[in-house]
C-alpha atoms as a PDB file:
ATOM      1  CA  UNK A   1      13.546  21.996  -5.732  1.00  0.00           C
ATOM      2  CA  UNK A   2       9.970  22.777  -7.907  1.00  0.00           C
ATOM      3  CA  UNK A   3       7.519  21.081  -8.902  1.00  0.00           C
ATOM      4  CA  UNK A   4       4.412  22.024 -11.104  1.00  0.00           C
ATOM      5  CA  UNK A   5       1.353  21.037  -9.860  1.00  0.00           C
ATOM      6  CA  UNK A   6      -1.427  21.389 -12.453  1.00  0.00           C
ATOM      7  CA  UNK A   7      -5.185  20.647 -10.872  1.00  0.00           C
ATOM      8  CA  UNK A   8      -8.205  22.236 -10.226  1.00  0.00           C
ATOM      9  CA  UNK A   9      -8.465  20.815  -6.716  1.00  0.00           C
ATOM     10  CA  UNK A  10      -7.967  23.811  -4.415  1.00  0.00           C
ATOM     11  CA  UNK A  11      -8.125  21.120  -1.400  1.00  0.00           C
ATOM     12  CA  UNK A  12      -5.070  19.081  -2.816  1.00  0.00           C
ATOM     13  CA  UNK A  13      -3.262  22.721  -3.335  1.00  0.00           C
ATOM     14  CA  UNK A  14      -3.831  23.504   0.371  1.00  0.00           C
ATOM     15  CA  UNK A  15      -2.279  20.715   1.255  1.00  0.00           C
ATOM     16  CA  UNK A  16       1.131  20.026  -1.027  1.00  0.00           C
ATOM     17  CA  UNK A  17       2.036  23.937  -2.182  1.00  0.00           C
ATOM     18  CA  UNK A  18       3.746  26.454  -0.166  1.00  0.00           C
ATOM     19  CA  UNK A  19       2.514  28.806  -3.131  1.00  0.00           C
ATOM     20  CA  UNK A  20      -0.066  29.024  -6.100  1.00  0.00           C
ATOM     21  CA  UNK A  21      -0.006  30.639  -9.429  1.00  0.00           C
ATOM     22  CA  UNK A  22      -4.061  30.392 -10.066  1.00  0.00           C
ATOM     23  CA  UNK A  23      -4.359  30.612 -14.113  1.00  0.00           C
ATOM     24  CA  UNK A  24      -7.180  31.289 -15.956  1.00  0.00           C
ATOM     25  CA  UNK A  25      -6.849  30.736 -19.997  1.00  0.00           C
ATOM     26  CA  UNK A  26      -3.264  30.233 -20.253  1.00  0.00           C
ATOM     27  CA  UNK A  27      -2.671  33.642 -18.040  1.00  0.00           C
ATOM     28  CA  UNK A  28      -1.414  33.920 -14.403  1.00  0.00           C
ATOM     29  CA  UNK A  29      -4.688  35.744 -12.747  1.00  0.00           C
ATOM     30  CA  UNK A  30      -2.855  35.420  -8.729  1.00  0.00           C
ATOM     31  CA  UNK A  31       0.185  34.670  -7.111  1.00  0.00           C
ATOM     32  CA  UNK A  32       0.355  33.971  -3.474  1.00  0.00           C
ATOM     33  CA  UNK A  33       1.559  31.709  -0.733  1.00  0.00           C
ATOM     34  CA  UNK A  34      -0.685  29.124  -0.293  1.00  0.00           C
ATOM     35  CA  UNK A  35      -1.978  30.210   2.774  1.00  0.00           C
ATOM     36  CA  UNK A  36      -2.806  33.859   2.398  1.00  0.00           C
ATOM     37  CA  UNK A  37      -4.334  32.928  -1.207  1.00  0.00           C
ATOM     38  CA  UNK A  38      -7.182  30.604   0.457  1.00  0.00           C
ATOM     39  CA  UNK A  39      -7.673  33.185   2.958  1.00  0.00           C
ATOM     40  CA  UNK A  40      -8.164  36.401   1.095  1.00  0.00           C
ATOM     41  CA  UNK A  41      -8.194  35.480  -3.034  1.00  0.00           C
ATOM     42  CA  UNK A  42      -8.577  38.673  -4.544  1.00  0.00           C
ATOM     43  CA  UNK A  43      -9.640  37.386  -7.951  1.00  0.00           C
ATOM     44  CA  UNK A  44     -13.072  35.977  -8.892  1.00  0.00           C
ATOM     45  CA  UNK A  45     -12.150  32.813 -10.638  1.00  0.00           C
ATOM     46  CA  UNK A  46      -9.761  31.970  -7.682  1.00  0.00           C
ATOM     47  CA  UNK A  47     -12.739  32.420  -5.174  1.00  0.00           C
ATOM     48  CA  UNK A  48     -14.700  30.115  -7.556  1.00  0.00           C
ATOM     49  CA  UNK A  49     -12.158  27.194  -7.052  1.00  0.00           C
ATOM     50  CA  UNK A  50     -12.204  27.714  -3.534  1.00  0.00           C
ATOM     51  CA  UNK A  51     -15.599  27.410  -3.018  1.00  0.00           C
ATOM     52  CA  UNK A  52     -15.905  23.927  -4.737  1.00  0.00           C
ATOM     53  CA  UNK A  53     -13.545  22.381  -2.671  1.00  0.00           C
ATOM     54  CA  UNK A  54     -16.044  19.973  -0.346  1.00  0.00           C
ATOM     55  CA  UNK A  55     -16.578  20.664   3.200  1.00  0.00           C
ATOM     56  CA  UNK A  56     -16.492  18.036   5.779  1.00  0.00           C
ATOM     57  CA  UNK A  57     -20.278  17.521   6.992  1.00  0.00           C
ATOM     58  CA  UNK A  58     -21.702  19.463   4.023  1.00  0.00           C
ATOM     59  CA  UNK A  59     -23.153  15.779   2.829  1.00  0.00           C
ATOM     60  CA  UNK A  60     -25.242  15.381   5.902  1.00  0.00           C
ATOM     61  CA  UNK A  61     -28.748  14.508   5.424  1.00  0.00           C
ATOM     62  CA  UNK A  62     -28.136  13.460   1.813  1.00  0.00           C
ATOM     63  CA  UNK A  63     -28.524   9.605   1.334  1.00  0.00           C
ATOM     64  CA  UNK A  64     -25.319   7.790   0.334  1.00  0.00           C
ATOM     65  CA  UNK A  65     -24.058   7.098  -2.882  1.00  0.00           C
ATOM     66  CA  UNK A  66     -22.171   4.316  -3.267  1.00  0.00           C
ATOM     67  CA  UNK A  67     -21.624   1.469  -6.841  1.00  0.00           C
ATOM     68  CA  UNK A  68     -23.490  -2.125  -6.081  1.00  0.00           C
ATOM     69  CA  UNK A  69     -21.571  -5.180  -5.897  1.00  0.00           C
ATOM     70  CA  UNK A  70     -22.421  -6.022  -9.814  1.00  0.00           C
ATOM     71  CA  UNK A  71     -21.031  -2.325 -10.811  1.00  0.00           C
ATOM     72  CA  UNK A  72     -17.168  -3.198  -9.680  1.00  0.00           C
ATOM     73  CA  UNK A  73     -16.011  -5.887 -11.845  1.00  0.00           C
ATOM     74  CA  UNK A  74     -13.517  -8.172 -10.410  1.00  0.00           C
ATOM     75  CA  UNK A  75     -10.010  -8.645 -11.977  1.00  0.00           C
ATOM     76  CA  UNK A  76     -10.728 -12.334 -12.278  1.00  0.00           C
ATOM     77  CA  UNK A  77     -13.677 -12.266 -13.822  1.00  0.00           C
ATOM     78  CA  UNK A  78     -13.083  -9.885 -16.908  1.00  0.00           C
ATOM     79  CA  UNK A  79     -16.014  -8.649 -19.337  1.00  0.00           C
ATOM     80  CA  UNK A  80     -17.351 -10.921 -21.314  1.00  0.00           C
ATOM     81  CA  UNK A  81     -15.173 -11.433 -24.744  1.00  0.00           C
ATOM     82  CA  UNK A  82     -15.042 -13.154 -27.733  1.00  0.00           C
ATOM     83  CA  UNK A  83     -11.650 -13.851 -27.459  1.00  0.00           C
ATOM     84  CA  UNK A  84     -10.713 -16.772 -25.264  1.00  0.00           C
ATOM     85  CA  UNK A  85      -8.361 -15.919 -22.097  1.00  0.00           C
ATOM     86  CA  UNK A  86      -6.197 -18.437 -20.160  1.00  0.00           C
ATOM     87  CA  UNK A  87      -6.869 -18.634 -16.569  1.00  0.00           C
ATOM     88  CA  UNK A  88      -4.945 -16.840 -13.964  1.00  0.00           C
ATOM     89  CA  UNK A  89      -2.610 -19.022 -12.148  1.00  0.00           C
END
């Protein structure tokens, strides 16, 4: 069985794919198993996709983001609207 996985998210590949077809502009640029691809990509645009994938600790020393309370709306409480809503039961 196949499945076509379509994302930029190298990290993601690494871990679902036994191999990658890295496109670039509709055209298949590589083709390799998974695991010699993020090892030794041969094409430009495929080393570009691998170096955006996070590393673990690369965040250190960099304050935390993270959304205040007031940012997350709750379910229960919806936006503000003109149009009356029932309550939830």
């Amino acid at each position: 069985m196949s499945v076509a996985f379509i994302t930029h998210d190298m990290g993601v590949v690494a871990e679902i794919a036994d191999r990658t077809v890295v496109m670039l502009n509709g055209n298949a640029v590589e083709q390799e198993p998974t695991a010699e691809l993020s090892h030794r990509p041969r094409e430009p645009y495929t080393r570009a996709l691998l170096a955006a994938v996070p590393r673990l600790g690369s965040m250190k020393g960099r304050p935390p983001r993270s959304a205040s309370r007031s940012s997350i709306r709750s379910p229960a409480r919806p936006k503000s609207s003109p149009i009356p809503r029932r309550p939830l039961r």
